[in-house]
C-alpha atoms as a PDB file:
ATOM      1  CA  UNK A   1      95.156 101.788 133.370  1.00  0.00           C
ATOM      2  CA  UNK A   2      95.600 105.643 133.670  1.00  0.00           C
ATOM      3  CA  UNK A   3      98.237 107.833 133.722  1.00  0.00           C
ATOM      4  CA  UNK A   4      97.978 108.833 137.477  1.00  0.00           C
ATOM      5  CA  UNK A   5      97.625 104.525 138.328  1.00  0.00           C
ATOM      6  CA  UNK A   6     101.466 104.412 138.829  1.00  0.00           C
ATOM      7  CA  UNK A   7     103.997 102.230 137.408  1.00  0.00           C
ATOM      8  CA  UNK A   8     103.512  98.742 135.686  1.00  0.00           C
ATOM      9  CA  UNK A   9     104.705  95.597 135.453  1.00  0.00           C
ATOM     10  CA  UNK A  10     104.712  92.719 132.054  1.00  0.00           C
ATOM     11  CA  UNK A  11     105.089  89.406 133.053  1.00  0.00           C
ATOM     12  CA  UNK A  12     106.045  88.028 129.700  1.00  0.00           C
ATOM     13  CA  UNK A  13     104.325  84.291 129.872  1.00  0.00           C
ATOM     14  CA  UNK A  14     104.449  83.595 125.673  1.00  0.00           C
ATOM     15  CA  UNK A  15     106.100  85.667 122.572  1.00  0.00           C
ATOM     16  CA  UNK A  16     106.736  84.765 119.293  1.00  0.00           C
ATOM     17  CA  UNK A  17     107.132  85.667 115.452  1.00  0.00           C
ATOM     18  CA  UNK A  18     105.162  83.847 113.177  1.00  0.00           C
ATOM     19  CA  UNK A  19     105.160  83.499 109.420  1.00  0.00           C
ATOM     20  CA  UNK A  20     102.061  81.422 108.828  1.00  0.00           C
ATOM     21  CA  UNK A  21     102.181  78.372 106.802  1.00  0.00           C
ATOM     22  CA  UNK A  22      99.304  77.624 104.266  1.00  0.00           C
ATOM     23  CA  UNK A  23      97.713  75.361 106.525  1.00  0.00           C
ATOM     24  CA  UNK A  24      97.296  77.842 109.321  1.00  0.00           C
ATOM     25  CA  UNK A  25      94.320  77.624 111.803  1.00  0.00           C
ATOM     26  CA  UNK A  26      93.745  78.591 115.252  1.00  0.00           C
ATOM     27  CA  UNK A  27      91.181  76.542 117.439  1.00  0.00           C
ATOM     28  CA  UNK A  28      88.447  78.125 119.053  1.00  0.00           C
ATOM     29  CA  UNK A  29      89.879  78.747 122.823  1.00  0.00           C
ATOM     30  CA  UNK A  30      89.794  81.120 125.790  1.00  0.00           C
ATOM     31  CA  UNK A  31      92.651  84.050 125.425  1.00  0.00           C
ATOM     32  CA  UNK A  32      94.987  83.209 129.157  1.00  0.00           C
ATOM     33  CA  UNK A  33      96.090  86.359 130.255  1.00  0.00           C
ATOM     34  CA  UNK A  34      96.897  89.201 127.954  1.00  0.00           C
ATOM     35  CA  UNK A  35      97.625  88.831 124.590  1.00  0.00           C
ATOM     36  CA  UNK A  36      98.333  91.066 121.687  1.00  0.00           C
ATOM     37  CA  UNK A  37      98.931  89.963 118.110  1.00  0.00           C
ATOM     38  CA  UNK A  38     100.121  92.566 116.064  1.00  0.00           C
ATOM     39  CA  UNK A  39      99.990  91.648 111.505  1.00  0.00           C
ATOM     40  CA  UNK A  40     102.909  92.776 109.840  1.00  0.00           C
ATOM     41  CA  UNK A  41     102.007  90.692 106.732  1.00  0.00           C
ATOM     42  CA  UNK A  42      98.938  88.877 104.837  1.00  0.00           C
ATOM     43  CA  UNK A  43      96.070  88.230 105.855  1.00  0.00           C
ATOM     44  CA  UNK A  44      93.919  86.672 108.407  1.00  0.00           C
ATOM     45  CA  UNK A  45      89.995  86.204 109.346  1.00  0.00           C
ATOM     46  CA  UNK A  46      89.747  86.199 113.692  1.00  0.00           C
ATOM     47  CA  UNK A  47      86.470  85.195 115.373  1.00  0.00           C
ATOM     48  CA  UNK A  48      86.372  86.961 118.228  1.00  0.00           C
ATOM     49  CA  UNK A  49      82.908  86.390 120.915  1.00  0.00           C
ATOM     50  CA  UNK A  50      81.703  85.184 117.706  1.00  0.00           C
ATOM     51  CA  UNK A  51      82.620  88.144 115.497  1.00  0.00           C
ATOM     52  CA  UNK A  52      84.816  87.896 111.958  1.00  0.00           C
ATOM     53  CA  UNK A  53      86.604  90.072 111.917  1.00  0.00           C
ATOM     54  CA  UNK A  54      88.598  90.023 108.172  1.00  0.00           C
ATOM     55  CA  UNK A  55      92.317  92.138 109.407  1.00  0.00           C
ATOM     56  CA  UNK A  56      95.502  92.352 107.158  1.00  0.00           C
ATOM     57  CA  UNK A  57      98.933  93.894 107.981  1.00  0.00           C
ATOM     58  CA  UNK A  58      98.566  96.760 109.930  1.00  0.00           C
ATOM     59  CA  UNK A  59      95.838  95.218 112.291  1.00  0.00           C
ATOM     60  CA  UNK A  60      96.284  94.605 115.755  1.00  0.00           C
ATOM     61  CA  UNK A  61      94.576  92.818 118.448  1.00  0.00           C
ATOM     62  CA  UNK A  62      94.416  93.726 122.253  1.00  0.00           C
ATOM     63  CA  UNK A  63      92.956  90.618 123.925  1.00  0.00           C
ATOM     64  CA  UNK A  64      91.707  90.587 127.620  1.00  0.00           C
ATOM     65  CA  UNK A  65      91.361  87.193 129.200  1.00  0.00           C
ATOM     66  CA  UNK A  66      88.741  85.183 128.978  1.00  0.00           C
ATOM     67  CA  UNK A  67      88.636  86.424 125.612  1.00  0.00           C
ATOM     68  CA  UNK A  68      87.349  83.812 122.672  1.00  0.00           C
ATOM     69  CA  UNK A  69      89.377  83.767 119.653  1.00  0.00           C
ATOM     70  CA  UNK A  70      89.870  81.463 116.828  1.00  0.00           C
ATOM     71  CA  UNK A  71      91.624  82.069 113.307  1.00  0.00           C
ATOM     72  CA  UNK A  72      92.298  81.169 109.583  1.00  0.00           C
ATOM     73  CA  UNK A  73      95.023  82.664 107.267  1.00  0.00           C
ATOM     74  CA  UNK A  74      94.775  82.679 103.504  1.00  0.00           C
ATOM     75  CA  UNK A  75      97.070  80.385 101.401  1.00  0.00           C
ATOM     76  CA  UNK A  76      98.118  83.043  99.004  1.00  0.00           C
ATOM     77  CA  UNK A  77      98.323  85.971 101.546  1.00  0.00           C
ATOM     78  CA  UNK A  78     100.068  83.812 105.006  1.00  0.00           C
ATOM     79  CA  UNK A  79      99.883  86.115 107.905  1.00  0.00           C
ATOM     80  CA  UNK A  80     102.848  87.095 109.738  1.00  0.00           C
ATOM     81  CA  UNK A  81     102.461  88.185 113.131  1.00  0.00           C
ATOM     82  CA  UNK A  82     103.815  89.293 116.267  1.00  0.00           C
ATOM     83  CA  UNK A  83     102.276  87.324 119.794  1.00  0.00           C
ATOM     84  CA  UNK A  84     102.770  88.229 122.694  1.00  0.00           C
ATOM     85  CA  UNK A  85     101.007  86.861 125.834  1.00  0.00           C
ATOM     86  CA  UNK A  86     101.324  88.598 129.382  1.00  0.00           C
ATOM     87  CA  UNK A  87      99.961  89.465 132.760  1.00  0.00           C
ATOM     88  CA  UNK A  88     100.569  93.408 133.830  1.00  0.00           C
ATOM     89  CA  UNK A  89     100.655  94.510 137.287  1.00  0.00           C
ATOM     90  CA  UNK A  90     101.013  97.172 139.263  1.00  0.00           C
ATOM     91  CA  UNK A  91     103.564  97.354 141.773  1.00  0.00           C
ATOM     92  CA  UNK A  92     101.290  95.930 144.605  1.00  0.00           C
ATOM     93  CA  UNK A  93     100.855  92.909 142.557  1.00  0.00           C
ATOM     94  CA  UNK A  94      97.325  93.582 141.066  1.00  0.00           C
ATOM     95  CA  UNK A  95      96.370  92.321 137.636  1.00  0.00           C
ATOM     96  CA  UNK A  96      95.384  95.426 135.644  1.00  0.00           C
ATOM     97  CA  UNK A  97      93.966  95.494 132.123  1.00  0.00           C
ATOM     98  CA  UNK A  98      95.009  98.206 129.356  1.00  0.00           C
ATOM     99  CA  UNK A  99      91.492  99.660 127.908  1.00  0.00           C
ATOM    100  CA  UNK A 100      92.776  98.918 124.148  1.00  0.00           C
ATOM    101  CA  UNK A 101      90.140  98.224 121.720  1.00  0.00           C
ATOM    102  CA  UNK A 102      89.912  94.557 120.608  1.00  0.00           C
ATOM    103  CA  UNK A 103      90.572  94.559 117.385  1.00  0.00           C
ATOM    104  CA  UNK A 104      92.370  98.213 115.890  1.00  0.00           C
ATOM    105  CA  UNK A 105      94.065  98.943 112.300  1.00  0.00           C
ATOM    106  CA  UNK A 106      97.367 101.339 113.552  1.00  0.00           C
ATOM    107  CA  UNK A 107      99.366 100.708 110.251  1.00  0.00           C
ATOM    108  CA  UNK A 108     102.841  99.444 109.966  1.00  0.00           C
ATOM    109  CA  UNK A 109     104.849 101.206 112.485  1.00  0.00           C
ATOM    110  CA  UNK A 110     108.599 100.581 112.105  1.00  0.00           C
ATOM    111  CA  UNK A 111     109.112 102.002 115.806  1.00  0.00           C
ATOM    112  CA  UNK A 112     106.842  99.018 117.077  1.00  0.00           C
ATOM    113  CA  UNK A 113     108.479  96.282 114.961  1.00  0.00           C
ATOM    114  CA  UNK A 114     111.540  97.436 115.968  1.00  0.00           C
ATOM    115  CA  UNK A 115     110.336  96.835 119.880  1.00  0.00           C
ATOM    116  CA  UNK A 116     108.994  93.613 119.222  1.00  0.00           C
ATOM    117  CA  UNK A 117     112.221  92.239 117.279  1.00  0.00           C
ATOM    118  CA  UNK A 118     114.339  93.072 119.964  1.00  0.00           C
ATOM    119  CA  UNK A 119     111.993  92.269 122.507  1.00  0.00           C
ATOM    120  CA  UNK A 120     112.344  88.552 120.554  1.00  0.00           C
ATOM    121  CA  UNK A 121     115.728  88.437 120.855  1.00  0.00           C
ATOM    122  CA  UNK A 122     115.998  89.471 124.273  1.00  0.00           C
ATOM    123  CA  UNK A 123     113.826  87.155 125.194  1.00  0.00           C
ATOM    124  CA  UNK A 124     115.179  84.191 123.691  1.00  0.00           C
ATOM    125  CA  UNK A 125     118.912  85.013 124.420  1.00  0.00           C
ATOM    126  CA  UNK A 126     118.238  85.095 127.757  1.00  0.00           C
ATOM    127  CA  UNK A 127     121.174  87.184 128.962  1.00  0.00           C
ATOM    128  CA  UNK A 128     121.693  88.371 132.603  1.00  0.00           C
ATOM    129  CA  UNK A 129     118.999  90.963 133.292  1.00  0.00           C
ATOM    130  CA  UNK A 130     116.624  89.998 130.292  1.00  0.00           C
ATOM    131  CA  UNK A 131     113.470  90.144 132.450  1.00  0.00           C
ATOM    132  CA  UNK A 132     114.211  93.718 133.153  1.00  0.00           C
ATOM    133  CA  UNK A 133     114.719  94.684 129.462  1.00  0.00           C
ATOM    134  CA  UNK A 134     112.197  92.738 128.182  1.00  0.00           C
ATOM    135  CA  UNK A 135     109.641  93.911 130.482  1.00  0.00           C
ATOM    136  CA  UNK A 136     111.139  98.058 129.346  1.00  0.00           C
ATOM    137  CA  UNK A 137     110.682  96.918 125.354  1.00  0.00           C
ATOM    138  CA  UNK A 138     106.902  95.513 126.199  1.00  0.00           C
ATOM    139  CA  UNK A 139     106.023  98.484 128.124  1.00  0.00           C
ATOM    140  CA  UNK A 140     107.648 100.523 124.986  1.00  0.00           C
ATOM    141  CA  UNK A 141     105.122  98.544 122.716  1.00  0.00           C
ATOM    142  CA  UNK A 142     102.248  99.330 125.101  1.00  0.00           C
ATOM    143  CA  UNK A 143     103.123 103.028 125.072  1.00  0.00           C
ATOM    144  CA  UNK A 144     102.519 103.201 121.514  1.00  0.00           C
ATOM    145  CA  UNK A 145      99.345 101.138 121.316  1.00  0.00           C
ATOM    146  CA  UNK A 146      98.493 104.231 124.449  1.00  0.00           C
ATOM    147  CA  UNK A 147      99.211 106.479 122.316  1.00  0.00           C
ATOM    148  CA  UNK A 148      97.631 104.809 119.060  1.00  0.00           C
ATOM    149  CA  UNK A 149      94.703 103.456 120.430  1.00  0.00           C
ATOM    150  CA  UNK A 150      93.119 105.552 122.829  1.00  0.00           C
ATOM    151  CA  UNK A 151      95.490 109.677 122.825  1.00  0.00           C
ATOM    152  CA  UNK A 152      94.497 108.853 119.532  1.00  0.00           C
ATOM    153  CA  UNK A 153      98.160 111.068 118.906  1.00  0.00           C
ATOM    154  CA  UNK A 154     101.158 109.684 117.414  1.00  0.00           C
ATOM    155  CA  UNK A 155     104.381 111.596 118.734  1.00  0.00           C
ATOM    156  CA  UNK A 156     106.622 110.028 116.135  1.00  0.00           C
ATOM    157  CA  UNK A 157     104.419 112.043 113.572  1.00  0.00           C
ATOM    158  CA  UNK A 158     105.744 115.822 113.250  1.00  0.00           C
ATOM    159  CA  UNK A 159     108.345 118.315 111.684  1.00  0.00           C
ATOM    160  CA  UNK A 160     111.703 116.703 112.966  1.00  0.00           C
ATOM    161  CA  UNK A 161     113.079 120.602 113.059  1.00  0.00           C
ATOM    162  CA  UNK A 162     110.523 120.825 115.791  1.00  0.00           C
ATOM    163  CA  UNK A 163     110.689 117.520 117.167  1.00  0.00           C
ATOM    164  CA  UNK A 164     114.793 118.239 117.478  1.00  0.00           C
ATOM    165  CA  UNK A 165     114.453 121.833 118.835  1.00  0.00           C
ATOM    166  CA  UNK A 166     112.377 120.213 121.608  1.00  0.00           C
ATOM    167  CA  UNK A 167     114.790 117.432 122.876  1.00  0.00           C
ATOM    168  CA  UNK A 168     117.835 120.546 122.157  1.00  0.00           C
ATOM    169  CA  UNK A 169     115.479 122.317 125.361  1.00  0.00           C
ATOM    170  CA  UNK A 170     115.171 119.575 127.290  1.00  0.00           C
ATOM    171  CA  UNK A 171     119.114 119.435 127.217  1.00  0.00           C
ATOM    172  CA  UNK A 172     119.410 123.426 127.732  1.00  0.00           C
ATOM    173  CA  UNK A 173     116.838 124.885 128.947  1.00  0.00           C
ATOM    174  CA  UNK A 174     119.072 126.235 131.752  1.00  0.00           C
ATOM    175  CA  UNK A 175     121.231 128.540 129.272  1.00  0.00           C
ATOM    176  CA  UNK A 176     120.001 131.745 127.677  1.00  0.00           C
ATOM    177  CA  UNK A 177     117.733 130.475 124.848  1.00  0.00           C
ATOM    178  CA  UNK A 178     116.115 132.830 122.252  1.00  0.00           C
ATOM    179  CA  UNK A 179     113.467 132.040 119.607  1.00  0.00           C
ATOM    180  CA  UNK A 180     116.535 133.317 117.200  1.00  0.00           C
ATOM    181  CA  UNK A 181     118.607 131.201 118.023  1.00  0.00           C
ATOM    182  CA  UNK A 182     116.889 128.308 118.551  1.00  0.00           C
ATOM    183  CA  UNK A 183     114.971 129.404 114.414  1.00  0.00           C
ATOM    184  CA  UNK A 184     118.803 129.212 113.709  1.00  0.00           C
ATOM    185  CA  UNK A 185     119.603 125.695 115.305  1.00  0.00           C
ATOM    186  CA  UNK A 186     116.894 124.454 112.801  1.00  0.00           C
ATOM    187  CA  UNK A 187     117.429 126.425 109.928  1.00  0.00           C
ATOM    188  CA  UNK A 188     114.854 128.522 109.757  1.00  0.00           C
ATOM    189  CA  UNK A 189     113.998 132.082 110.154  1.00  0.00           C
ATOM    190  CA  UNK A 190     112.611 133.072 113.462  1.00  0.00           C
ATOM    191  CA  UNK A 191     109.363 134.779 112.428  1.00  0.00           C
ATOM    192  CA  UNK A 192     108.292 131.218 110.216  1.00  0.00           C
ATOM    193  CA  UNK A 193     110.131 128.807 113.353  1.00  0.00           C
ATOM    194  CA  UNK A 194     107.801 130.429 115.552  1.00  0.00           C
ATOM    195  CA  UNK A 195     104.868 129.909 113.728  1.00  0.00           C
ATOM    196  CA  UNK A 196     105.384 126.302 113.061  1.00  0.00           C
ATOM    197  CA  UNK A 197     106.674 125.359 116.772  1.00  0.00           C
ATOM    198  CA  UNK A 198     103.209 126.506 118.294  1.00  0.00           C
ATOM    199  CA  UNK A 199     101.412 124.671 115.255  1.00  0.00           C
ATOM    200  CA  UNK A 200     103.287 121.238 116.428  1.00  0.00           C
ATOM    201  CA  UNK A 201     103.545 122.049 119.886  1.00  0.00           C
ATOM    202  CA  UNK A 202     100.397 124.171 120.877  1.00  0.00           C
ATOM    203  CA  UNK A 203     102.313 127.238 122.639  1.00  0.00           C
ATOM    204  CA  UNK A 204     104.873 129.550 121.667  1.00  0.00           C
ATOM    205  CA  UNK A 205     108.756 129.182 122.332  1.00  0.00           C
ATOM    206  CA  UNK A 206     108.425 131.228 125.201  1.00  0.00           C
ATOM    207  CA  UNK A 207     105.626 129.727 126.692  1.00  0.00           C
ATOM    208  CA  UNK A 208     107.036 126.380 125.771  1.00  0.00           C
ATOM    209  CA  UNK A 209     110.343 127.559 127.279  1.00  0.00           C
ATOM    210  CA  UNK A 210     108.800 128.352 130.536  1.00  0.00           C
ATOM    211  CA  UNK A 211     106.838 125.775 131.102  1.00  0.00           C
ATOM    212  CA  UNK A 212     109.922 122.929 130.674  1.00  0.00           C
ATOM    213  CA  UNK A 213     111.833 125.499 133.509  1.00  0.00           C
ATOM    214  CA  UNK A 214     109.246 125.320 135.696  1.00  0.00           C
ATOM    215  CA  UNK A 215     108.662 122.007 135.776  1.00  0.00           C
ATOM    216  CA  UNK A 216     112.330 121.335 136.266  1.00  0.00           C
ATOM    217  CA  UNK A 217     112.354 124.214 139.407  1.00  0.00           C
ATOM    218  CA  UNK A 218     109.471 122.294 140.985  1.00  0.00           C
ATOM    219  CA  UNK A 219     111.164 118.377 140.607  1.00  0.00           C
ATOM    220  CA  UNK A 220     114.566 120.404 142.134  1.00  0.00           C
ATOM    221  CA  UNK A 221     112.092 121.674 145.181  1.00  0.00           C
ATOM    222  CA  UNK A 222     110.243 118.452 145.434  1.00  0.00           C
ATOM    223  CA  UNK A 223     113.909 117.116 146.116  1.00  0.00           C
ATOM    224  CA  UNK A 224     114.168 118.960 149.442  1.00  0.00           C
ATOM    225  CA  UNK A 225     117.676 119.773 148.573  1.00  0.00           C
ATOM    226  CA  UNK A 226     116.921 123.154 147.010  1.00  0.00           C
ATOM    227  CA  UNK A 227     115.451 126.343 148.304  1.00  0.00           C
ATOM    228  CA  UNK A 228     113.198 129.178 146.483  1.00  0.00           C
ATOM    229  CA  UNK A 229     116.256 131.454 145.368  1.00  0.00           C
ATOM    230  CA  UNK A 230     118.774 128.066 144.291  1.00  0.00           C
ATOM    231  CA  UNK A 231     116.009 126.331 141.990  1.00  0.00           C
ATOM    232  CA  UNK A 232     115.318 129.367 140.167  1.00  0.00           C
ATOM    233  CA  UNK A 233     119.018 130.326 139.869  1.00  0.00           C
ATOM    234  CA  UNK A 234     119.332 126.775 138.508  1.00  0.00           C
ATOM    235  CA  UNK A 235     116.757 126.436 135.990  1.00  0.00           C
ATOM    236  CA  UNK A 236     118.274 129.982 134.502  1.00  0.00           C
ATOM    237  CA  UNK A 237     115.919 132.396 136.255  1.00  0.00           C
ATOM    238  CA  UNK A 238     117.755 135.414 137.216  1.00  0.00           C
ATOM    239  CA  UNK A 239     114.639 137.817 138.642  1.00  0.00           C
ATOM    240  CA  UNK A 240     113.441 136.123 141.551  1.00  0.00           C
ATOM    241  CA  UNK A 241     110.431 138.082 141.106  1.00  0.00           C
ATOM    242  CA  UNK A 242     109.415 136.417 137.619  1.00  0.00           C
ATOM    243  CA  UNK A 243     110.097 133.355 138.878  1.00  0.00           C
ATOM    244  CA  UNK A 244     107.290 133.929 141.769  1.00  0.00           C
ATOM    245  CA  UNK A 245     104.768 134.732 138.745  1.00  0.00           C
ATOM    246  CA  UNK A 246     105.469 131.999 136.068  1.00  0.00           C
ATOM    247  CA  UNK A 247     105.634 129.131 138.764  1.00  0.00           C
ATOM    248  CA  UNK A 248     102.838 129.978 140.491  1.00  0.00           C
ATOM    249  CA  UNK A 249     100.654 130.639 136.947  1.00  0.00           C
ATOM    250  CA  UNK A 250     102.160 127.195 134.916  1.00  0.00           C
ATOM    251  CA  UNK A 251     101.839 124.770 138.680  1.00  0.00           C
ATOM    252  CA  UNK A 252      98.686 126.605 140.220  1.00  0.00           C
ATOM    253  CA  UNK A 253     100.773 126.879 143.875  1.00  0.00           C
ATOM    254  CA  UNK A 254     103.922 129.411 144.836  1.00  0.00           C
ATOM    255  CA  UNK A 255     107.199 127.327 144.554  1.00  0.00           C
ATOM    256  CA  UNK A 256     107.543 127.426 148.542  1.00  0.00           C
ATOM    257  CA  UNK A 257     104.623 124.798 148.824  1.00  0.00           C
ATOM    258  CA  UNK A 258     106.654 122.008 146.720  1.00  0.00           C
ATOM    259  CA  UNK A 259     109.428 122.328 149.218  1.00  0.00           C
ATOM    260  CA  UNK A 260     108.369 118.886 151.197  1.00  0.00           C
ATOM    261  CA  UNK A 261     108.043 120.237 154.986  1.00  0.00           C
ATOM    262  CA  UNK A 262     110.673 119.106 157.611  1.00  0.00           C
ATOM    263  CA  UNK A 263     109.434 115.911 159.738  1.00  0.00           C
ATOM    264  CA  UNK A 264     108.446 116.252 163.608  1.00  0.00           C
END
């Protein structure tokens, strides 16, 4: 399951909230399918292949099948857990299996409980269209664990003054934008803005800037529906020239070659 793989698929086959009572135990069986347990609460010992593993809330568990799991909670510290239990495919139909560690501590993330509840109650209302939104909030949750498990980055983790000047780009990057007034926007003076937006981001405004233009230009050439002069013009490049030099440094190619060529 990479990036480049394409688009994917849950087939939800099992999903539910439990709050452990005292008695708790899981037979030894074979996982079917996917499954993921995430702990939001106590405590639990898992054998899995025929290794304890002692995990508490926080811990989560990516299970391939064929996988061979059994469990116990503890009276005074009853588990309560998220399950879910799915096949994921890719849009010709094959089975493919996320490369998720078995058994990972990723810490109580509101973001993901907040999936998985109304991934619950989508499920169970059962509303027209709930297989489409359920599968959206599962592939939300597997995002995350992505991200968690194996970017090893978490983008909910940041300055928000950063995090808010980036989505206020996204929405503008077609106007005139300056480090000023974007330091402004967020409070802050531009010479300290600057500093801290390539600390969270990795480049400078400018760079930053150019890159989210770019890549815009190239998805409006990719369209067909745009030529050289239009896509710059739209993506607030007024020297055609400069244009020319940023595309072809930030996309490796001159913009002409994402133009898709006319069918014979």
């Amino acid at each position: 399951m990479t990036e480049e793989a394409g688009l994917f698929i849950p087939d939800i086959q099992y999903l539910v909230y439990r709050e452990c009572p005292v008695d708790w135990r899981l037979k030894p069986h074979l996982v079917s399918d996917y499954d993921i347990t995430y702990i939001v609460g106590g405590k639990a010992r898992y054998t899995i292949n025929g290794i304890r593993h002692e995990l508490q809330a926080g811990s989560i568990l990516c299970l391939p099948e064929g996988t061979r799991k059994e469990a116990v909670t503890y009276p005074d510290h009853r588990m309560h857990c998220f399950s879910v239990n799915f096949k994921l495919k890719d849009t010709a139909g094959r089975v493919v299996v996320p490369p998720f560690p078995l058994v990972k501590t990723i810490g109580i993330r509101d973001d993901i409980i907040r999936f998985f509840h109304e991934l619950i109650f989508t499920w169970l209302e059962k509303q027209p269209g709930y297989t489409i939104k359920s599968g959206a909030l599962e592939l939300l949750v597997l995002h995350r664990l992505y991200e968690l498990t194996v970017y090893h980055h978490d983008s909910t983790v940041g300055d928000i003054r950063i995090q808010q000047s980036i989505r206020y780009i996204a929405q503008n990057y077609t106007k005139p934008l300056t480090v000023k007034k974007l330091a402004a926007l967020a409070g802050l003076n531009a010479a300290y803005f600057g500093v801290l937006f390539k600390q969270e981001t990795g480049l400078t405004v400018h760079q930053y800037l150019a890159k989210t233009r770019i890549r815009n230009a190239g998805n409006l050439l990719q369209s067909g529906a745009y030529r050289v002069a239009e896509a710059a013009e739209a993506c607030g490049y007024g020297d055609i020239y400069h244009f020319y030099k940023q595309f072809k440094a930030i996309m490796g190619m001159p913009p002409s070659q994402c133009i898709p060529r006319a069918k014979t």
